[in-house]
C-alpha atoms as a PDB file:
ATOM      1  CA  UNK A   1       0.000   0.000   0.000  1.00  0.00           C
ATOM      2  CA  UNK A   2       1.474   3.312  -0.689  1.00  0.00           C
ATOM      3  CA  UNK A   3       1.517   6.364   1.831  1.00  0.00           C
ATOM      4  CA  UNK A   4      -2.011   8.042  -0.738  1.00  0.00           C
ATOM      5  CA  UNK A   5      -3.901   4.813  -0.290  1.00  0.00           C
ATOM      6  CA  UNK A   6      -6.544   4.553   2.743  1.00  0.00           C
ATOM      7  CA  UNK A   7      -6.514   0.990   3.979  1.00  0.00           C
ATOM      8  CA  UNK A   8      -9.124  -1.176   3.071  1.00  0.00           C
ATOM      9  CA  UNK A   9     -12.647  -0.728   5.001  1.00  0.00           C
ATOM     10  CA  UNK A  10     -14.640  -3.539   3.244  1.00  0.00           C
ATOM     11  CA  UNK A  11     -16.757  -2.677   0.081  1.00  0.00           C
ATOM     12  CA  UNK A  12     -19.529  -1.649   2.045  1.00  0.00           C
ATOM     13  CA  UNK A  13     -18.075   1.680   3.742  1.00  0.00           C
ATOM     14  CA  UNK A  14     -21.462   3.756   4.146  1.00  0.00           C
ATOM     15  CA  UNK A  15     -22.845   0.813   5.648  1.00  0.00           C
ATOM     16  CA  UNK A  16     -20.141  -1.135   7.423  1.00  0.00           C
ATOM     17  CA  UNK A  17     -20.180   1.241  10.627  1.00  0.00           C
ATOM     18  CA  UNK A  18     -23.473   0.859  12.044  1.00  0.00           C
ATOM     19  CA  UNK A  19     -25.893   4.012  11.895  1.00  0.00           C
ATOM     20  CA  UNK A  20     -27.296   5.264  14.944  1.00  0.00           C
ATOM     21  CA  UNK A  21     -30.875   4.196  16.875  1.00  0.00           C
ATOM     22  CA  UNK A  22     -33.608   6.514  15.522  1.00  0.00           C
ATOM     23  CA  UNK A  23     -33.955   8.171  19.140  1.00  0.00           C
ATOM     24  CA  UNK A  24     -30.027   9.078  19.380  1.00  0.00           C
ATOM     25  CA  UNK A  25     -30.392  10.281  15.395  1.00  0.00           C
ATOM     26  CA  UNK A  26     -33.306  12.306  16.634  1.00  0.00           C
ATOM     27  CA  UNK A  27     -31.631  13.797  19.006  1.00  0.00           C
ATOM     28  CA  UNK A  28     -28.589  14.571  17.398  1.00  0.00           C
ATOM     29  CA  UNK A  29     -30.201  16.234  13.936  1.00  0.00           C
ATOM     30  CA  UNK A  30     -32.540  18.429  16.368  1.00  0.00           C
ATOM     31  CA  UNK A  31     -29.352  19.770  18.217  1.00  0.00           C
ATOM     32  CA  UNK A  32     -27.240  20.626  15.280  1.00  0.00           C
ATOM     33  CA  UNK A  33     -30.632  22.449  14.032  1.00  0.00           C
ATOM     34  CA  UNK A  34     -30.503  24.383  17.692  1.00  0.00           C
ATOM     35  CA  UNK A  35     -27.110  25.233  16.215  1.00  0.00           C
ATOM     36  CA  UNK A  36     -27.265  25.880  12.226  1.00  0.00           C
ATOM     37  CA  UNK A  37     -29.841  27.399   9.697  1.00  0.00           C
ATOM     38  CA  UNK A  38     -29.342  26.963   6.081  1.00  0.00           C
ATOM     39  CA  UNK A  39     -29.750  29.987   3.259  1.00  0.00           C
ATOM     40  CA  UNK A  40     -33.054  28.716   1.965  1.00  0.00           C
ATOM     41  CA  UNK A  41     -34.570  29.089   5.482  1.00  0.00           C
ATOM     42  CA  UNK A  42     -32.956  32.449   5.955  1.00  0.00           C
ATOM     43  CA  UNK A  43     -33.435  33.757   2.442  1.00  0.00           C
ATOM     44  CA  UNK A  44     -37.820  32.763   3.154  1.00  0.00           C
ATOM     45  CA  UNK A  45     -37.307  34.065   6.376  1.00  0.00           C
ATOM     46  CA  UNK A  46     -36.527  37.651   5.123  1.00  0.00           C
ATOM     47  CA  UNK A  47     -38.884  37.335   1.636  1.00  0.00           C
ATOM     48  CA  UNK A  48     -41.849  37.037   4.002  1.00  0.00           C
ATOM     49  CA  UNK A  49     -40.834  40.037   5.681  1.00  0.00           C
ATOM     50  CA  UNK A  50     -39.906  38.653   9.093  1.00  0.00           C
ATOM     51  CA  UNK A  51     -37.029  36.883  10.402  1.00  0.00           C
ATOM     52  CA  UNK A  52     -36.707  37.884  13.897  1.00  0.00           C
ATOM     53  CA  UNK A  53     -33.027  37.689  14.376  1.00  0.00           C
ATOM     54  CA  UNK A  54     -30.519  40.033  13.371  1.00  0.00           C
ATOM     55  CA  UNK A  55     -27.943  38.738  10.209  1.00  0.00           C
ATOM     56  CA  UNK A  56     -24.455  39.897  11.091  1.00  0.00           C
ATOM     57  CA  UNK A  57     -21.698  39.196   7.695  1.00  0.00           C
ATOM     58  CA  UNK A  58     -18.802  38.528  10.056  1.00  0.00           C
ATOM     59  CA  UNK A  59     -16.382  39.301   6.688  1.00  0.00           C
ATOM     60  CA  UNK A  60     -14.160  42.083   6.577  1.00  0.00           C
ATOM     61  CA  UNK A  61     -16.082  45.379   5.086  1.00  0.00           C
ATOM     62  CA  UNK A  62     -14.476  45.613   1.988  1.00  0.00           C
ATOM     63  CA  UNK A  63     -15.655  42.002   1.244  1.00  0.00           C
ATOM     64  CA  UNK A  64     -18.972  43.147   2.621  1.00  0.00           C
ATOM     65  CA  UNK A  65     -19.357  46.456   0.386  1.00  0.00           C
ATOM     66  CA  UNK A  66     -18.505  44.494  -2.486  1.00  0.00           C
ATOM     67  CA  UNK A  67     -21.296  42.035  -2.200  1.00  0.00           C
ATOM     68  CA  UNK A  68     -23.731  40.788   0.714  1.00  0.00           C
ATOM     69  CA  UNK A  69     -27.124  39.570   2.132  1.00  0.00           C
ATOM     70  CA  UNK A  70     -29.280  42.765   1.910  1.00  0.00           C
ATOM     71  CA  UNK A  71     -30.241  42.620   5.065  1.00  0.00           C
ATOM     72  CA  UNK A  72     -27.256  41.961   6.827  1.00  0.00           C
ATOM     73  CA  UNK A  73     -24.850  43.977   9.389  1.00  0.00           C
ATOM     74  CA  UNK A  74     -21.496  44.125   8.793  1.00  0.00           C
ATOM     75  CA  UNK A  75     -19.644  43.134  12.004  1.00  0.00           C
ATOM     76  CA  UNK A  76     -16.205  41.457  11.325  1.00  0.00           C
ATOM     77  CA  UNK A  77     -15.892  38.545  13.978  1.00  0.00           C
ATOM     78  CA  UNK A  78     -12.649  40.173  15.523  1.00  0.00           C
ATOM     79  CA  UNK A  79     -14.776  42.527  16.595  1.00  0.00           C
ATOM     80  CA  UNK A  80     -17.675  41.090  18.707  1.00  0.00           C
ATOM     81  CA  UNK A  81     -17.632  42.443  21.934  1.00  0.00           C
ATOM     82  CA  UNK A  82     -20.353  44.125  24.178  1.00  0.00           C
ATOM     83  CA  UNK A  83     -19.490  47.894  23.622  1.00  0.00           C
ATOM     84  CA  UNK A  84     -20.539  46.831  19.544  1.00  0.00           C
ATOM     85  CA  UNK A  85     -23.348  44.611  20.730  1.00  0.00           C
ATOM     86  CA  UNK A  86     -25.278  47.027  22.861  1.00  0.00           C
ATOM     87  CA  UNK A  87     -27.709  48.459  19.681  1.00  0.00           C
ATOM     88  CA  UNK A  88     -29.187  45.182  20.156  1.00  0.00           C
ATOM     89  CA  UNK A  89     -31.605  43.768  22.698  1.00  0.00           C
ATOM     90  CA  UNK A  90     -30.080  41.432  25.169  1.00  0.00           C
ATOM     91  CA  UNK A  91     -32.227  38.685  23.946  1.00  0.00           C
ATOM     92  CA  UNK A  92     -31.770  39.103  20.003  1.00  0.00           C
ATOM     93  CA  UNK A  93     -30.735  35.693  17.645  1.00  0.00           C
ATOM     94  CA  UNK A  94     -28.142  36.330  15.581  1.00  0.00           C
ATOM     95  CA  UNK A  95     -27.418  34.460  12.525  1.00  0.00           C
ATOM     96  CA  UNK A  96     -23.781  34.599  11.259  1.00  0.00           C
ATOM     97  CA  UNK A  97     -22.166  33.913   7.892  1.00  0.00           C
ATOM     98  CA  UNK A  98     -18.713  34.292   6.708  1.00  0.00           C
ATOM     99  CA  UNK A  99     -17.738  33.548   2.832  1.00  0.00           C
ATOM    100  CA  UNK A 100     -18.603  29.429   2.804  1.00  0.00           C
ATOM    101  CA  UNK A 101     -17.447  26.063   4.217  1.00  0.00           C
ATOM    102  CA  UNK A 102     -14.000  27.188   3.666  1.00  0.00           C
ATOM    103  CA  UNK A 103     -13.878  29.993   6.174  1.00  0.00           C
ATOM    104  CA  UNK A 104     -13.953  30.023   9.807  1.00  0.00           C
ATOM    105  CA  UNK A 105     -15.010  33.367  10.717  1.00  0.00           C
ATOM    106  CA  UNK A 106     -18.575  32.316  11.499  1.00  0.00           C
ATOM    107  CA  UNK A 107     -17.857  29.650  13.851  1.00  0.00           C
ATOM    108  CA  UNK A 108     -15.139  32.452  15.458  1.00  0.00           C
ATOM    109  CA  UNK A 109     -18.104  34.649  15.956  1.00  0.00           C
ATOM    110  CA  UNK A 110     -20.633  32.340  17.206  1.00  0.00           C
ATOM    111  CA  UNK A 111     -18.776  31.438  19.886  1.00  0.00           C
ATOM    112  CA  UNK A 112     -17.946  35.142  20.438  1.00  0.00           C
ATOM    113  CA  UNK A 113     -21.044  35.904  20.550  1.00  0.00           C
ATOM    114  CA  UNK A 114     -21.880  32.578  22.412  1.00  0.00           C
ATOM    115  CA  UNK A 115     -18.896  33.861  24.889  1.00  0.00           C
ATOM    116  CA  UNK A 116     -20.514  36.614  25.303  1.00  0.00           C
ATOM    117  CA  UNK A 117     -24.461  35.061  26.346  1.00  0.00           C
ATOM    118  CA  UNK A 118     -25.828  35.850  23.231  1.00  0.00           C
ATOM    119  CA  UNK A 119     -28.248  33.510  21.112  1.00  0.00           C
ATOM    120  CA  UNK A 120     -26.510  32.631  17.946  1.00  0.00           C
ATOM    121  CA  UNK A 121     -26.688  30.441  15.177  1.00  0.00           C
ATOM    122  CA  UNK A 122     -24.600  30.088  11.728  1.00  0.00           C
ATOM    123  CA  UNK A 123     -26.000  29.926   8.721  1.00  0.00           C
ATOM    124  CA  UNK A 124     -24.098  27.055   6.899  1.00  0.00           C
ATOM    125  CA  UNK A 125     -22.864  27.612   2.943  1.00  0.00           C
ATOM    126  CA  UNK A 126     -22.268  31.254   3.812  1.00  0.00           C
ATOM    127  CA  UNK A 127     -22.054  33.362   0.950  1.00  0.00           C
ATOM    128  CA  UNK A 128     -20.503  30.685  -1.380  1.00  0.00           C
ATOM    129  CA  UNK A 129     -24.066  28.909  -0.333  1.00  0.00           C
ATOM    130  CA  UNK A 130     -26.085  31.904  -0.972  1.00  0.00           C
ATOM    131  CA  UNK A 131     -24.917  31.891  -4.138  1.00  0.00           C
ATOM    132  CA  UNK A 132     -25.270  28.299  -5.008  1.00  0.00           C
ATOM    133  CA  UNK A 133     -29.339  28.497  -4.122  1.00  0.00           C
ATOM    134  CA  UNK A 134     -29.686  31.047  -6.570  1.00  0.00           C
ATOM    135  CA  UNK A 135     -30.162  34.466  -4.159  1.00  0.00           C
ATOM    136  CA  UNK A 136     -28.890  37.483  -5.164  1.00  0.00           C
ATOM    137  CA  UNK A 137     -26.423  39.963  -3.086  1.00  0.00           C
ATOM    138  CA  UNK A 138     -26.391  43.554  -3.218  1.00  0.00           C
ATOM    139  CA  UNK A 139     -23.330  45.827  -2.939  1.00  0.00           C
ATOM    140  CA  UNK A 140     -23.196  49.125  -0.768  1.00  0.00           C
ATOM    141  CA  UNK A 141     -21.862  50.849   2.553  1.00  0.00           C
ATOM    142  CA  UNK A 142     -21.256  48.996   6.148  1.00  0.00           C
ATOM    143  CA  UNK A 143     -24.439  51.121   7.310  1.00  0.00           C
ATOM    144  CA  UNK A 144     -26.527  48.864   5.628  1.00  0.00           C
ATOM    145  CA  UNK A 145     -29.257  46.184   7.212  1.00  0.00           C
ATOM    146  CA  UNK A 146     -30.880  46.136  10.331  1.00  0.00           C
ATOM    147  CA  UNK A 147     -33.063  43.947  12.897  1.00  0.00           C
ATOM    148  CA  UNK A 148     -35.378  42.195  10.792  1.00  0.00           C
ATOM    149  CA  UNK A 149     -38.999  41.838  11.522  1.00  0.00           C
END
């Protein structure tokens, strides 16, 4: 076997490790939801005209003015902190999103703003995600977005 090959599982590899009871499966799919929204739900979320949570683009600006969520804040996840949280009620949901499954700066500001006591979830895909559904992204200044709904 060479140092590229991965040593042989069987021929069977999605089934050869057993899958989980339906109760644990259960209860693992509804945490990660507690944990993780996806752009379809946020893009319907914000197309009805309510979301109720606040959609921070944890990029840097200038990838924000060049192309984001329309309603989205621009708050860069090195700087989370209270002093730049206090606009927004002590019991807001914040839903994160960086570029896409290649960048980290979402899960860097959830726990942040995890860290911090806030209610948070990330909105996996990112922009790269937003994208790939089809929604479109608007360009303009970091005083864009607000609290929906």
């Amino acid at each position: 076997m060479t140092s590229t090959q991965q040593p042989s599982t069987g021929n069977r590899p999605v089934i050869d490790t057993p899958c989980a009871d339906p109760k644990d499966a259960l209860a693992h799919f509804q945490s990660v939801l507690s944990y993780e929204t996806d752009c379809w739900s946020v893009h319907a979320s914000i197309a009805a005209g309510y979301s109720g949570f606040v959609l921070l683009d944890v990029r840097s600006p200038e990838l924000y003015i060049a192309a984001h969520i329309e309603t989205a804040i621009n708050l860069p996840y090195r700087r989370i902190n209270e002093r730049n949280l206090a606009r927004f009620p002590s019991d807001a949901l914040f839903v994160v999103y960086c570029s896409g499954p290649h960048c980290s700066a979402a899960d860097r500001a959830a726990a942040s703003l995890a860290g911090l006591g806030r209610k948070v979830k990330k909105m996996i895909g990112g922009i790269a995600g937003w994208k790939d559904d089809g929604f479109n992204l608007v360009a303009g200044t970091t005083e864009e977005g607000g609290t929906n709904g």
